[in-house]
Protein backbone atom coordinates (compact mmCIF):
# COMPACT_ATOMS: atom_id res chain seq x y z
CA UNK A 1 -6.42 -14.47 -0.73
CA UNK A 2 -6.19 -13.95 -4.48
CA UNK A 3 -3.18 -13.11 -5.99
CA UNK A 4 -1.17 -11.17 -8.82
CA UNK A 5 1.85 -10.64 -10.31
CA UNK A 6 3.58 -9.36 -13.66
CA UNK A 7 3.07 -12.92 -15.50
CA UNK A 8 -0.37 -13.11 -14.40
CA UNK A 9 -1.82 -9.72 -14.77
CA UNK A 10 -3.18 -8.41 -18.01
CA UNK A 11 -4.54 -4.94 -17.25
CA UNK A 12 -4.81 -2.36 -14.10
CA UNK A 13 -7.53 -0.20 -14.04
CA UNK A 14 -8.16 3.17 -11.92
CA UNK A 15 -10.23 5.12 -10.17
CA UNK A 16 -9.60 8.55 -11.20
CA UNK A 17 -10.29 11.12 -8.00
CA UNK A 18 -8.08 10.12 -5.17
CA UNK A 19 -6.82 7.49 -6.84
CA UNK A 20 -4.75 7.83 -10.48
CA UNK A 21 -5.08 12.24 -10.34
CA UNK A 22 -5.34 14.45 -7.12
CA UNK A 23 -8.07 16.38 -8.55
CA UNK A 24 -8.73 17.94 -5.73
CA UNK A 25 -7.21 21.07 -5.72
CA UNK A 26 -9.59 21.65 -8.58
CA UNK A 27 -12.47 20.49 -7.42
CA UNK A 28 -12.10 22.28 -4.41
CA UNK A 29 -11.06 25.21 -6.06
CA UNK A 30 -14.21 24.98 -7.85
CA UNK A 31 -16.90 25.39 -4.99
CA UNK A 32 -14.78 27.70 -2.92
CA UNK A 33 -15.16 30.41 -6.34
CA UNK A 34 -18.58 29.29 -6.17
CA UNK A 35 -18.75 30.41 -2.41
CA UNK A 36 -17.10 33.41 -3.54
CA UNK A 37 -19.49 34.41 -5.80
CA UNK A 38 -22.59 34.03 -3.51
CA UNK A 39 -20.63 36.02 -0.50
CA UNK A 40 -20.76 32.45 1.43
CA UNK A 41 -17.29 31.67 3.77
CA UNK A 42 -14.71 29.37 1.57
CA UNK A 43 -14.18 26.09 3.10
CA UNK A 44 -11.42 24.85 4.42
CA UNK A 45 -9.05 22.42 1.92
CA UNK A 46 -8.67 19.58 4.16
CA UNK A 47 -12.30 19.31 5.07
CA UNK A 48 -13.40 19.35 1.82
CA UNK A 49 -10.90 17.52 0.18
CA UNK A 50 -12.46 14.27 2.02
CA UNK A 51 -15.20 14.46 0.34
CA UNK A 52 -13.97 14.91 -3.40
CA UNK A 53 -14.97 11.22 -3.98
CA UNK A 54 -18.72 11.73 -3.55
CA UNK A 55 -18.91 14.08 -5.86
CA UNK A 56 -20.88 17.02 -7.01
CA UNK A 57 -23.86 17.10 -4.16
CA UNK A 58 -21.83 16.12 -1.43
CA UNK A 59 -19.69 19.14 -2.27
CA UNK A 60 -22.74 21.47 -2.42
CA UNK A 61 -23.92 20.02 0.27
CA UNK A 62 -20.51 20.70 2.06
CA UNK A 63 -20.23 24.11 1.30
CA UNK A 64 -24.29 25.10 1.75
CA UNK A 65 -25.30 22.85 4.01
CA UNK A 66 -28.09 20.41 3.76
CA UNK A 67 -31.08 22.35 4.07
CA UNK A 68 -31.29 24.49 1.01
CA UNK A 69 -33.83 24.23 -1.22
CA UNK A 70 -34.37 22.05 -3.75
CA UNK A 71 -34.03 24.74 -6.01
CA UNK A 72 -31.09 26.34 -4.91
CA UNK A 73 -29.39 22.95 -4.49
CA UNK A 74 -30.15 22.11 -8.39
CA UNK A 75 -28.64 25.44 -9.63
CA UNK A 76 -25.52 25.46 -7.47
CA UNK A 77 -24.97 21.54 -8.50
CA UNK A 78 -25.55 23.07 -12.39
CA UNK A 79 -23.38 26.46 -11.21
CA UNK A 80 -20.29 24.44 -9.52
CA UNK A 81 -20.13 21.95 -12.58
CA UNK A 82 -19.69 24.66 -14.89
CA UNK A 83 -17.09 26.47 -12.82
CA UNK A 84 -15.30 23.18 -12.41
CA UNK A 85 -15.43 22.39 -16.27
CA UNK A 86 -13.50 25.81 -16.79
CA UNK A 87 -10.54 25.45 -14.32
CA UNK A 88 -10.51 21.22 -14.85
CA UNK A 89 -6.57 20.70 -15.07
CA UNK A 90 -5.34 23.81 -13.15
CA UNK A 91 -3.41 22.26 -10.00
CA UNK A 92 -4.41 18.58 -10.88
CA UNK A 93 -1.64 16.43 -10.70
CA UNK A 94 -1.10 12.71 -11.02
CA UNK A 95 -0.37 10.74 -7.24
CA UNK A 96 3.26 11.00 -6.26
CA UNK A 97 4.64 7.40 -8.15
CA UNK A 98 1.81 7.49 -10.31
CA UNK A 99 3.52 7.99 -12.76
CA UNK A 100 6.39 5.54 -12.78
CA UNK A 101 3.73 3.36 -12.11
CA UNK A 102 2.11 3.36 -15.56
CA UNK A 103 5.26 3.26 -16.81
CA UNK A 104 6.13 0.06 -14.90
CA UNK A 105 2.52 -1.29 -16.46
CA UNK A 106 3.66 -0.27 -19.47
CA UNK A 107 7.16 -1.50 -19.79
CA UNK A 108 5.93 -4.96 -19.16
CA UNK A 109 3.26 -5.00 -21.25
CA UNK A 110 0.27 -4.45 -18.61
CA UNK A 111 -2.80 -2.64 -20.31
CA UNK A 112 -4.30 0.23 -17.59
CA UNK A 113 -7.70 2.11 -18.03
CA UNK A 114 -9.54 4.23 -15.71
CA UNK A 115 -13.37 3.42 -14.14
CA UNK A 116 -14.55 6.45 -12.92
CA UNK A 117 -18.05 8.06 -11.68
CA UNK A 118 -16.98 11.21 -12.95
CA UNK A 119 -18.84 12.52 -16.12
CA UNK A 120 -17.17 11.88 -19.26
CA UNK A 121 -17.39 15.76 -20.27
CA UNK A 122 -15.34 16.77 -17.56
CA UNK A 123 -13.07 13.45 -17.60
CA UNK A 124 -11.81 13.46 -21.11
CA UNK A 125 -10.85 16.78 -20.82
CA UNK A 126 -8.83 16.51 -17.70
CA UNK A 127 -7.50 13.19 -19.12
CA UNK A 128 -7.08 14.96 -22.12
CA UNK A 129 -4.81 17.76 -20.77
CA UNK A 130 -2.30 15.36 -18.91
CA UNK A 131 -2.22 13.18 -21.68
CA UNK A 132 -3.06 10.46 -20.34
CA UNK A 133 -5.79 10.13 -22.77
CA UNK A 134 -4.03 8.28 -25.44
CA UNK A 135 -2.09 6.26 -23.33
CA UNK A 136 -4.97 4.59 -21.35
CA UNK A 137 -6.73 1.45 -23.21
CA UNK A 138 -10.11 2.08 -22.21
CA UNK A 139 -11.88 4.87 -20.17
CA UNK A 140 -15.29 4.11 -18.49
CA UNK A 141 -16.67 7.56 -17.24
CA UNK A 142 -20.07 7.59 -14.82
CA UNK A 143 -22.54 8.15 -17.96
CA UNK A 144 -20.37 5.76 -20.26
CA UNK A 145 -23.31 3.11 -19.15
CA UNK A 146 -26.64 3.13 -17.53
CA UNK A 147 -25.08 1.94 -14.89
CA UNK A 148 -22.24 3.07 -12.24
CA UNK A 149 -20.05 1.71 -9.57
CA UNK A 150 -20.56 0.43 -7.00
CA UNK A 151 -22.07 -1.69 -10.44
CA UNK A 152 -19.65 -4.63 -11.57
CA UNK A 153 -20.78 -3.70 -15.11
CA UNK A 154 -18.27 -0.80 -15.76
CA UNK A 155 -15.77 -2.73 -14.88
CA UNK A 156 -16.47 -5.75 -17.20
CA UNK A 157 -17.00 -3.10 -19.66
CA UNK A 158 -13.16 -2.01 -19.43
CA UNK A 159 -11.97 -5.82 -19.52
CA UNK A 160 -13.66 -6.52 -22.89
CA UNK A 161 -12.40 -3.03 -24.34
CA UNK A 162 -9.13 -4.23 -23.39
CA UNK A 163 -9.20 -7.65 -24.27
CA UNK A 164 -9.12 -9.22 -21.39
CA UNK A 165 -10.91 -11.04 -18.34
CA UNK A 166 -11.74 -8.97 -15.41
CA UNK A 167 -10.39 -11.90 -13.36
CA UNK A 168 -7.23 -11.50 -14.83
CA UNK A 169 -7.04 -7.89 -13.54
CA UNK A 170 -6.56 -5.08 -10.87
CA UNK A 171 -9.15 -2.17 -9.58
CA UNK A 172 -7.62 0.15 -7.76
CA UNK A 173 -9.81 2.77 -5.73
CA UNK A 174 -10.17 4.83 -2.96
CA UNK A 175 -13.70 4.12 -2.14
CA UNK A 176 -16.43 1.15 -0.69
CA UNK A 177 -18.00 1.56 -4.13
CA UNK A 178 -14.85 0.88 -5.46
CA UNK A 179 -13.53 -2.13 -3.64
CA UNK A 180 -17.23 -3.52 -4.40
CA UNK A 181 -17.10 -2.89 -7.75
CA UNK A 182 -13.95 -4.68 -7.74
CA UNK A 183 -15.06 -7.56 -5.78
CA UNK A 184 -18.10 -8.40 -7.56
CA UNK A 185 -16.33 -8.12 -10.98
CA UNK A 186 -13.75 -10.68 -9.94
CA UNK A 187 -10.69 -8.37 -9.96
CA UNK A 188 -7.94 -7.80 -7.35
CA UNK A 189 -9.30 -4.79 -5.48
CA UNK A 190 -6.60 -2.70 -4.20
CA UNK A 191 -7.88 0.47 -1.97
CA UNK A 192 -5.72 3.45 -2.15
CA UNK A 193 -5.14 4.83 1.58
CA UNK A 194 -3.24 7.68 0.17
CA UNK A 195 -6.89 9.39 -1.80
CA UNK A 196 -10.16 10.58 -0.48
CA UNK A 197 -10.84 8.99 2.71
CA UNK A 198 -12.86 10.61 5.65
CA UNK A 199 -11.52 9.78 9.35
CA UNK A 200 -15.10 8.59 9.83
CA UNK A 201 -15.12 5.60 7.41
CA UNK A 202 -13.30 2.35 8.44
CA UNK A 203 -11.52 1.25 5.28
CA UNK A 204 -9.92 -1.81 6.87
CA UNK A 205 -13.58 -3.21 7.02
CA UNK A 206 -14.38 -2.30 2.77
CA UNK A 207 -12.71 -6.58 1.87
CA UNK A 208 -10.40 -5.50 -0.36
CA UNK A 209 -7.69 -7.80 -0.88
CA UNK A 210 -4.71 -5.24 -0.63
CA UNK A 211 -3.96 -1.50 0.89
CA UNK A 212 -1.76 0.90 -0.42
CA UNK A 213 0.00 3.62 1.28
CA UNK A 214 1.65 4.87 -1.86
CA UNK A 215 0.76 4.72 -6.09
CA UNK A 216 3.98 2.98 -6.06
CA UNK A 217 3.22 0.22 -4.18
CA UNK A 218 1.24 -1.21 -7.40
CA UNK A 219 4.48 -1.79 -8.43
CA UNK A 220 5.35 -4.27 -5.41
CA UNK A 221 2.65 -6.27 -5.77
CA UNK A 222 3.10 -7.12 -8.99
CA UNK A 223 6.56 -7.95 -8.73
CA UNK A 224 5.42 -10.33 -5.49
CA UNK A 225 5.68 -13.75 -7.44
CA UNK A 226 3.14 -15.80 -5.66
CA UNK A 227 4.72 -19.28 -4.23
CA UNK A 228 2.66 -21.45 -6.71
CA UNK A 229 4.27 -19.37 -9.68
CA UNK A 230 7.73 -19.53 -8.02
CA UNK A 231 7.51 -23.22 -7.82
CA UNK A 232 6.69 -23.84 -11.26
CA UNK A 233 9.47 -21.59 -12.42
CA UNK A 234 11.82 -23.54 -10.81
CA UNK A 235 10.66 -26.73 -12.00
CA UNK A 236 11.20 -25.19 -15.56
């Protein structure tokens, strides 16, 4: 299994929903004020809040069900992004230890960037508002690049903005798309239990080389000094 630590890891990158922010309050704040407004029952938070990593249409979809229109289903995807846009950074927060984990990166010098599917009009602003915008080294958002996870490309694309090899570097995620991304870009893939995971989906079986319970258990890995590193610092 590949490993990491502090004097071999150059740069962490994140996904953004269920993994860096817990977005969704927001998000499902968002299409429960668009059930509101067309007299449809809201949906319950936990249900939906499974689902926040799919997206837009899986969220319509969700709340609507699967066989509206074409139609319908276009304007309420157009309707909920606009509601979203307006109440982006109400309740979202960053993951419990999130934050002392980018400190952690930080303090020693680790670069971090976010690799997100989300839309960069609605993911600078939330970034934006937290202020996490100026602290990140690069930001790849869905339309960044004609191409999206599960894509290796967005991923490469954040290495060379930060000046450094993908295989010198960590994806965390909360998703398949994610850990493949990961995978096929050569990076430590760590999957976030703690985000957007449906009961359905078997996350064990996603090969990524790590699972975390907890942001802050970025933190312990890094500081897990693989034996071949340990050997040659006591040689020295």
């Amino acid at each position: 299994m590949p490993t990491s630590s502090i004097y071999t890891t150059r740069a962490v990158f994140f996904d953004l929903d269920g993994t860096l922010l817990d977005t969704a309050p927001d998000m499902v704040g968002a299409l429960n004020l668009l059930l509101k407004e067309e007299d449809a029952p809201a949906i319950d938070y936990d249900i939906a809040r499974k689902v926040v990593s799919d997206g837009t249409q899986a969220l319509v979809n969700l709340g609507f069900g699967e066989s509206q229109s074409d139609d319908d289903f276009t304007r309420r995807c157009q309707r909920y992004l606009a509601i979203y846009a307006e109440n982006v950074c109400v309740d979202t927060v960053l993951f419990d230890g999130m934050a002392e984990t980018l400190e952690f990166l930080e303090a020693h010098n680790i670069v971090w960037g976010v690799v997100t599917n989300k839309p960069e009009f609605l993911t600078t602003p939330l970034l934006k508002a937290l202020g996490l915008d100026v602290r990140a080294g690069s930001v790849v958002s869905g339309d960044s690049l004609p191409v999206r996870k599960p894509n290796p490309e967005p991923l490469f694309h954040a290495a060379n903005e930060c000046n450094v090899l993908s295989t010198e570097s960590i994806y965390v995620g909360d998703a398949s798309r994610d850990v493949e991304a990961g995978n096929r870009a050569g990076m430590i893939t760590l999957l976030a239990s703690y985000g957007y995971i449906d009961n359905d989906h078997q996350p064990e079986t996603w090969g990524a080389n790590g699972i975390i319970e907890q942001a802050s258990e970025i933190i312990d890995w890094l500081s897990e000094v693989p034996e071949l590193e340990l050997d040659i610092q006591r040689a020295n």
